[in-house]
Protein backbone atom coordinates (compact mmCIF):
# COMPACT_ATOMS: atom_id res chain seq x y z
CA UNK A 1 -11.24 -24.65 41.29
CA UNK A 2 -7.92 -23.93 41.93
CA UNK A 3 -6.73 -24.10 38.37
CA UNK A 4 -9.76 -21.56 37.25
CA UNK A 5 -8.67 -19.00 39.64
CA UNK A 6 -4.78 -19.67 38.39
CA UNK A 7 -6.29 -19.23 35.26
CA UNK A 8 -8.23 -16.11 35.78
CA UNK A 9 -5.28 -14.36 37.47
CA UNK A 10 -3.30 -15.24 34.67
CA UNK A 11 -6.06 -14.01 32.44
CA UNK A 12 -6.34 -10.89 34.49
CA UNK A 13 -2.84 -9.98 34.62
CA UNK A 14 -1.29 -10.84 31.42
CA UNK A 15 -3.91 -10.58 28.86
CA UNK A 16 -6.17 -8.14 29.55
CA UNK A 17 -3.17 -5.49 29.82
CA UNK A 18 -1.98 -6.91 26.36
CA UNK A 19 -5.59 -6.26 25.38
CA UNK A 20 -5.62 -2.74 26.61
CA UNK A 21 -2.07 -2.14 25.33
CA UNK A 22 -3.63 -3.20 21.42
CA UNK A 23 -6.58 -1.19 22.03
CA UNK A 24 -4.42 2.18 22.62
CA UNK A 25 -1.90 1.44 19.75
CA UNK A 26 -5.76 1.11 17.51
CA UNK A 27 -6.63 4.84 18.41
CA UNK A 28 -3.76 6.34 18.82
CA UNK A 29 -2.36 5.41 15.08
CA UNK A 30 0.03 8.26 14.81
CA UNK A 31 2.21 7.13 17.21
CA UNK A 32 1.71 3.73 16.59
CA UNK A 33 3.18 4.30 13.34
CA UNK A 34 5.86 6.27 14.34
CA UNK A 35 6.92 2.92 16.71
CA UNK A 36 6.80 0.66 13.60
CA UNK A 37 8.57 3.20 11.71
CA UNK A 38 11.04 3.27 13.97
CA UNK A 39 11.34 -0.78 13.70
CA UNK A 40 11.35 -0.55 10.45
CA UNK A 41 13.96 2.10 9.48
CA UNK A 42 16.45 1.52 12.16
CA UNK A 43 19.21 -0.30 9.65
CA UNK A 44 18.74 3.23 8.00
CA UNK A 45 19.83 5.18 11.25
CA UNK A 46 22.33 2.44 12.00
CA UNK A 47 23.61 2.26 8.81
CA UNK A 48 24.59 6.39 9.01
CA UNK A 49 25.63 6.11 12.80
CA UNK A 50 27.84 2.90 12.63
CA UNK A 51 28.79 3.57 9.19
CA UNK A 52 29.52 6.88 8.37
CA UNK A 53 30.30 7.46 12.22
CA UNK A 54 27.58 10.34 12.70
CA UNK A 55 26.46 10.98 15.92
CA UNK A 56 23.44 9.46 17.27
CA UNK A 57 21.10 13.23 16.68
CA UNK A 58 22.35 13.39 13.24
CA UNK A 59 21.71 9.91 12.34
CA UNK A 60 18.35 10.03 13.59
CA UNK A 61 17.32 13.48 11.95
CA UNK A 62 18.51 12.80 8.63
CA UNK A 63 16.51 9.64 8.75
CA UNK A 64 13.51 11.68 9.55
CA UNK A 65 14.21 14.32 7.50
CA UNK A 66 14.67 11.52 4.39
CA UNK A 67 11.22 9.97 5.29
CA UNK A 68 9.08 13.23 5.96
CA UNK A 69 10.97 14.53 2.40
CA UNK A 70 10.37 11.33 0.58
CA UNK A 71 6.85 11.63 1.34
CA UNK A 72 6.44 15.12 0.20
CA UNK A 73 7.76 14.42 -2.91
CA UNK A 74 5.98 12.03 -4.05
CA UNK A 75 2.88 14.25 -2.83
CA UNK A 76 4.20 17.08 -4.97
CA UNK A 77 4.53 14.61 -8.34
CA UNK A 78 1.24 13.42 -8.07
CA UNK A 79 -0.29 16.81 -7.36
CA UNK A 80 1.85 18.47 -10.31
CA UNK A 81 0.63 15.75 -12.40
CA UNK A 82 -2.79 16.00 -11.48
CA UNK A 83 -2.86 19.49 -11.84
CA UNK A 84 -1.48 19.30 -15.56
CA UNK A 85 -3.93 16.22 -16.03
CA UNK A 86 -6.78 19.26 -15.35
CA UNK A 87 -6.51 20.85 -18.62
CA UNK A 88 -5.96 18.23 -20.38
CA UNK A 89 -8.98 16.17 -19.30
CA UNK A 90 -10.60 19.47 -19.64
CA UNK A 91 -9.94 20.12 -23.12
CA UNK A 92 -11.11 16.71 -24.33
CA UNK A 93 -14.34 16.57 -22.14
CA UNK A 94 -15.55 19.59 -23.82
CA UNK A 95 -15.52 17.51 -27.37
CA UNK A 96 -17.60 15.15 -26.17
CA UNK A 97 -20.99 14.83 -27.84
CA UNK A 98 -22.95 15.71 -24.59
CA UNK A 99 -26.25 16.06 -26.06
CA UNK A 100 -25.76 12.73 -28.28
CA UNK A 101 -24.64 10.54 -24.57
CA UNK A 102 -27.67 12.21 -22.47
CA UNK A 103 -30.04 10.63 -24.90
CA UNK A 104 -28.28 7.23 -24.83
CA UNK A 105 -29.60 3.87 -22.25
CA UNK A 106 -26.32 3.17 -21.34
CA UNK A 107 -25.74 7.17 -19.84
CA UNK A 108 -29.31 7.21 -18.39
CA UNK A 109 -29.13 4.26 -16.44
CA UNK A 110 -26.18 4.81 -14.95
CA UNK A 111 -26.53 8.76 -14.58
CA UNK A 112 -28.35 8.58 -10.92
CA UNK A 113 -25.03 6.70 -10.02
CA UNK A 114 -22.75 8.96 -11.58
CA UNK A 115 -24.32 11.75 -9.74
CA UNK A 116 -24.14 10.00 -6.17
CA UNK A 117 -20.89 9.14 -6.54
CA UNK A 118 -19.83 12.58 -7.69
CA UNK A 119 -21.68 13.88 -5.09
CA UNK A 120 -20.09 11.42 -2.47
CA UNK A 121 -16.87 12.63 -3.81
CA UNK A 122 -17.42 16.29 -3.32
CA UNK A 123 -18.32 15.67 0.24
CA UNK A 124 -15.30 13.27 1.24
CA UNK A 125 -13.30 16.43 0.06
CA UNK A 126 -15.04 18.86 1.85
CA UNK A 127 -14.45 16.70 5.03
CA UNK A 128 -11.12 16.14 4.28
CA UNK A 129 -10.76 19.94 3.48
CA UNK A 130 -12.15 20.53 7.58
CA UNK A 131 -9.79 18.06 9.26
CA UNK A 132 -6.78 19.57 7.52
CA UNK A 133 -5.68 21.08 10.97
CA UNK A 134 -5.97 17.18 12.09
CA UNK A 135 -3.85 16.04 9.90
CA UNK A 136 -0.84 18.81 10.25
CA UNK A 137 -1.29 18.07 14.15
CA UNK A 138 -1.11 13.71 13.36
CA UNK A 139 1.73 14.14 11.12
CA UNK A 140 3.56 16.56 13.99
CA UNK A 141 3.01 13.94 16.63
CA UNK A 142 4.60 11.29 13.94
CA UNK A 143 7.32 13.12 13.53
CA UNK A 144 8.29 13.30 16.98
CA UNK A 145 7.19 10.06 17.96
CA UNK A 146 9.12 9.17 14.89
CA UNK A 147 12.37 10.92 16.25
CA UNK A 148 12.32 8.98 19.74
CA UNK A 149 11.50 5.72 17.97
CA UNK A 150 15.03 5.62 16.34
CA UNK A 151 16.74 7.29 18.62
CA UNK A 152 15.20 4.40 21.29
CA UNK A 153 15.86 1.32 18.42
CA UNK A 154 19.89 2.58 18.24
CA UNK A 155 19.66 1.37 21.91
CA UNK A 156 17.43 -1.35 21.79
CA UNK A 157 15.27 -2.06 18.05
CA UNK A 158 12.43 -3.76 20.47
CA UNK A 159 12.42 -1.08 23.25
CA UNK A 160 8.53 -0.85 22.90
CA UNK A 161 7.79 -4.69 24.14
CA UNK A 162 8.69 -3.35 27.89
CA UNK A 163 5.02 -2.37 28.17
CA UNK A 164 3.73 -5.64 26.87
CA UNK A 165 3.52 -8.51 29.20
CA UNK A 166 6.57 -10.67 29.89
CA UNK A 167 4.95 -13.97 28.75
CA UNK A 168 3.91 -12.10 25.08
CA UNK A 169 7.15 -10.41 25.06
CA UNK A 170 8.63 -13.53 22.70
CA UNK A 171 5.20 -14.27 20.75
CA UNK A 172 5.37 -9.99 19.86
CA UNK A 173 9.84 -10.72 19.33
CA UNK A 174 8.79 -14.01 16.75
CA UNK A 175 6.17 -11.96 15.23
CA UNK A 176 8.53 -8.81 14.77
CA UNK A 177 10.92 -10.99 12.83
CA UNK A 178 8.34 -12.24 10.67
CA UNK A 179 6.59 -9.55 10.17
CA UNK A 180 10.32 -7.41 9.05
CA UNK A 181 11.06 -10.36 6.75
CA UNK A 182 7.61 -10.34 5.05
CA UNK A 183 7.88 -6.49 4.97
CA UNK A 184 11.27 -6.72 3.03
CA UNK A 185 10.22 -9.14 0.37
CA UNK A 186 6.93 -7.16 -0.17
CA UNK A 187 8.89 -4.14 -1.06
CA UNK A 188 11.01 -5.77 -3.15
CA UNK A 189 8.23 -7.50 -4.90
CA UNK A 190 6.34 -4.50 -5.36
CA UNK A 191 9.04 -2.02 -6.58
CA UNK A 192 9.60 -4.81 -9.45
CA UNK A 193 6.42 -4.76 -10.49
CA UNK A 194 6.31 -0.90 -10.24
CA UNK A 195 9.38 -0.49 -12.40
CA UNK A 196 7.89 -3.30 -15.30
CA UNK A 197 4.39 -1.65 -15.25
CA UNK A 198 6.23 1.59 -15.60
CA UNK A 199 8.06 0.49 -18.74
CA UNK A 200 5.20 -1.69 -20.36
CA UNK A 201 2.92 1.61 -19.70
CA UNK A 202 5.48 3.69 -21.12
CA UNK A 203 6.44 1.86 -24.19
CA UNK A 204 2.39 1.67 -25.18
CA UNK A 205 1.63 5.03 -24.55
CA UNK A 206 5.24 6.31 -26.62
CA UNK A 207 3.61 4.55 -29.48
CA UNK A 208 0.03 5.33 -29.27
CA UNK A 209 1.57 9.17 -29.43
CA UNK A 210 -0.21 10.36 -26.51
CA UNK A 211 0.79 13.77 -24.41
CA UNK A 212 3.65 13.33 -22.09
CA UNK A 213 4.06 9.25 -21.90
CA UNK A 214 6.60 9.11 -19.15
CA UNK A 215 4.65 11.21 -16.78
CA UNK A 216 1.64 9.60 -17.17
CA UNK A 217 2.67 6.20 -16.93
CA UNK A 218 4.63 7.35 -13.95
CA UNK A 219 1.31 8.15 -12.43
CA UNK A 220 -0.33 5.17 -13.55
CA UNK A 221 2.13 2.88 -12.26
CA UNK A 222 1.92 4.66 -9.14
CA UNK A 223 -1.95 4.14 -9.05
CA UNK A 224 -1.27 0.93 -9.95
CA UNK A 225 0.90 -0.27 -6.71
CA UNK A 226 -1.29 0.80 -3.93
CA UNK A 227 -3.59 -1.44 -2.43
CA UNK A 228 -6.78 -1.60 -3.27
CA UNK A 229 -6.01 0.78 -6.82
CA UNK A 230 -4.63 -0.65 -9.91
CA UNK A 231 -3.80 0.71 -14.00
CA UNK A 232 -7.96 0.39 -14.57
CA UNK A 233 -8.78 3.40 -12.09
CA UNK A 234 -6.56 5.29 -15.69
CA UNK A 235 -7.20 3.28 -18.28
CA UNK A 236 -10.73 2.21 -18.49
CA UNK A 237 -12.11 5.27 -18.71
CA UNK A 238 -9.25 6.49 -20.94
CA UNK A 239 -10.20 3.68 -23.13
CA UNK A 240 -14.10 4.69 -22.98
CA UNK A 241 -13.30 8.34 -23.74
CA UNK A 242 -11.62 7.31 -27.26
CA UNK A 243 -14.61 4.91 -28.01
CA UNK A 244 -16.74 7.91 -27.61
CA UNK A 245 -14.97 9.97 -29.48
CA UNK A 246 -15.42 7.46 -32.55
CA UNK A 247 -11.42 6.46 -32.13
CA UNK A 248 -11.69 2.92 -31.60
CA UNK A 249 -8.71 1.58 -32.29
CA UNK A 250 -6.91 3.79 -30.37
CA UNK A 251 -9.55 3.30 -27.84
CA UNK A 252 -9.22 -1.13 -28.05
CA UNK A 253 -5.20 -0.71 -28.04
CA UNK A 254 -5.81 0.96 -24.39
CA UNK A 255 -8.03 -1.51 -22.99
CA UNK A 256 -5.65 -4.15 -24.74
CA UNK A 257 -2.76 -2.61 -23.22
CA UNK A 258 -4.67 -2.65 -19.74
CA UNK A 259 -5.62 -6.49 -20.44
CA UNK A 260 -1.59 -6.92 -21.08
CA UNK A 261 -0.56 -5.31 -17.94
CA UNK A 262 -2.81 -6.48 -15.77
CA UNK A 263 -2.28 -10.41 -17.13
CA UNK A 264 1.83 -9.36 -16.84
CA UNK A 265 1.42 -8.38 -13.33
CA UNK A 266 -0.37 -11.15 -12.30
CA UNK A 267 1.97 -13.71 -13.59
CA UNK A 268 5.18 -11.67 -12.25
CA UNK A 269 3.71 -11.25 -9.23
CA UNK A 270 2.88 -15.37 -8.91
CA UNK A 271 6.26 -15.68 -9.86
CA UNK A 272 8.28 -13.84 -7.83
CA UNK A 273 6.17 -14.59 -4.58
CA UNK A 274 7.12 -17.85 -5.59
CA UNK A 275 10.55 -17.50 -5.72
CA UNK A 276 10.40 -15.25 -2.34
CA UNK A 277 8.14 -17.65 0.02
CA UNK A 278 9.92 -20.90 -1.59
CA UNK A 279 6.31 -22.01 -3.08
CA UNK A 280 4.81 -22.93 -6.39
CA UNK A 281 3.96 -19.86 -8.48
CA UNK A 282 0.33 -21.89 -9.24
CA UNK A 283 -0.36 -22.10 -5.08
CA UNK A 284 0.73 -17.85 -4.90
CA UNK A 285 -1.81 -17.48 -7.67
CA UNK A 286 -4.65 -19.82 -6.05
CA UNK A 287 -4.27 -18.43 -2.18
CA UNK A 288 -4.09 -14.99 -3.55
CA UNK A 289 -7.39 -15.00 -5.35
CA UNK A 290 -8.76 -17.00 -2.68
CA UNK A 291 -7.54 -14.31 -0.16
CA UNK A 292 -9.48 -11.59 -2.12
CA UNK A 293 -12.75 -13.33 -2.50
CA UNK A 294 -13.02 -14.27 1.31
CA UNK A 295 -11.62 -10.85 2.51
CA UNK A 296 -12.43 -8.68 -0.41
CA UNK A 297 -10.05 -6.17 -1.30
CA UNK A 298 -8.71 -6.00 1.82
CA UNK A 299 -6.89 -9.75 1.21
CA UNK A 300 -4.71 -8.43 -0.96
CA UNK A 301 -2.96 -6.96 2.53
CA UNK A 302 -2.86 -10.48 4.19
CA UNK A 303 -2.07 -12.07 1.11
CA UNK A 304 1.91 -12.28 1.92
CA UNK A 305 1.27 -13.40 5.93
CA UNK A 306 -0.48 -16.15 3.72
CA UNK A 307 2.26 -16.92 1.64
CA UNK A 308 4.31 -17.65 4.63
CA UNK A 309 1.40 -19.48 6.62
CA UNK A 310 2.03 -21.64 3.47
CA UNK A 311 5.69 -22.10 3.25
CA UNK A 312 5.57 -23.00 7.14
CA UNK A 313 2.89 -25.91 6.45
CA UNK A 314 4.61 -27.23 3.11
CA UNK A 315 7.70 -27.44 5.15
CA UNK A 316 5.99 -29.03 8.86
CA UNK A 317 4.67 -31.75 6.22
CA UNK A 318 7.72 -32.38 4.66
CA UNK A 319 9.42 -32.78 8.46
CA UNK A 320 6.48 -34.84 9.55
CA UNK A 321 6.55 -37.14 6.88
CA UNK A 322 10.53 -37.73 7.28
């Protein structure tokens, strides 16, 4: 009796304020971000205060300033490449055989789809169009929250675990240090990938003649290394419009050059996971497509945490067996 009330105080005290604590960081994301932003980018701000001996302010302002900038940039490409994608798109639609498709299976049976999905589309815009003021006011709070992250991490990088209980405190330090490494090799991973799918994408479309090659396979690559996205959202239909337009070999050299990407990717990606986590490029390939058809697309987001879950096992069996 004495060891369930030990345990329920325990219970009480330490875990249900962790609880709580998780809850909070869960709604209130903006800040939450700005926290592991501030984890994450303090060798920036230390780099420019220990480094180049600028004050502390300075340090942390350029950092922010660097982020918020980096971020608009790359929100101004893909909106200047969109926006030059309009007319483009536009002028080729128009050339399609409308009349011919309406009267074809293939467009009927899918054209109830196609119209709930455009019309899905149009709405998610309009509602994203309403919470603009939202947004400007979550992106405020990050930056400020942002601004006394670092400036907090120059003092102490784990400042934050103060409010988590004591006996978490060096479960949340271990996972920190996992989670930075894991963070670091997935960047590095995915800006390799980025940079070949950018030149394979480039090369095909320089050949195939198509309007502005770079650009677009900028874009595409783009696409192609978020989660949950990938070179097909761009090519597919790409490929389908030249079928329809009677150009199929230009229209089978896209969907080859998506096959050839996609394969590339795959076996790059296998390969340097490998050489990252210290495993077999076969096992990457193997608990990554397992991790996608238990989780959906969603597993390709845990797929590194598994990587590691694996390199820790392959290594307790080989000091186990010793």
């Amino acid at each position: 009796m004495i060891t369930l009330q030990l345990n329920k105080k325990d219970f009480l005290v330490h875990w249900v304020p962790f609880g709580i604590i998780i809850l909070i960081l869960f709604i209130a994301y903006p800040l939450t971000l700005s926290i592991i932003g501030g984890y994450f980018l303090y060798p920036l701000t230390n780099l420019l205060h220990k480094k180049f001996k600028l004050p502390v302010f300075i340090s942390v302002l350029l950092t922010v300033v660097f982020i918020l900038s980096s971020i608009l940039l790359i929100l101004f490409v893909l909106m200047q490449t969109l926006i030059d994608l309009i007319p483009f798109i536009h002028e080729h639609v128009v050339l399609l055989p409308v009349l011919e498709l309406q009267n074809h299976p293939i467009f009927m049976l899918f054209e109830g789809k196609f119209q709930t999905l455009l019309n899905k589309v149009l709405n998610d815009l309009m509602l994203n169009l309403t919470h603009l003021p939202s947004y400007f006011f979550e992106t405020f709070l990050f930056s400020i929250g942002l601004f006394f992250s670092l400036s907090e991490s120059l003092k102490d990088r784990e400042w934050f675990l103060v409010y988590f209980p004591k006996k978490v405190r060096h479960l949340c330090h271990r996972a920190l240090l996992k989670s930075s490494t894991i963070v670091n090799k997935f960047l590095q991973v995915e800006l390799k990938l980025f940079v070949i799918t950018f030149v394979i994408i480039s090369i095909g479309f320089s050949l195939l003649g198509l309007h502005n090659p770079i650009k677009y396979a900028f874009l595409i690559s783009l696409v192609d290394s978020i989660p949950f996205l990938g070179t097909g959202l761009i090519l597919i239909p790409l490929g389908i419009y030249f079928f329809l337009m009677e150009m199929q070999m230009v229209g089978t050299i896209i969907l080859l050059l998506y096959i050839f990407v996609q394969l590339t990717r795959h076996i790059l990606e296998s390969v340097l996971w490998s050489s990252s986590m210290q495993i077999k490029a076969v096992h990457v390939f193997y608990l990554s497509a397992a991790a996608i058809l238990i989780f959906g697309f969603i597993g390709i987001l845990f797929s590194p945490f598994i990587y590691l879950f694996a390199h820790k096992w392959d290594s307790f069996k080989k000091t186990s067996s010793q």
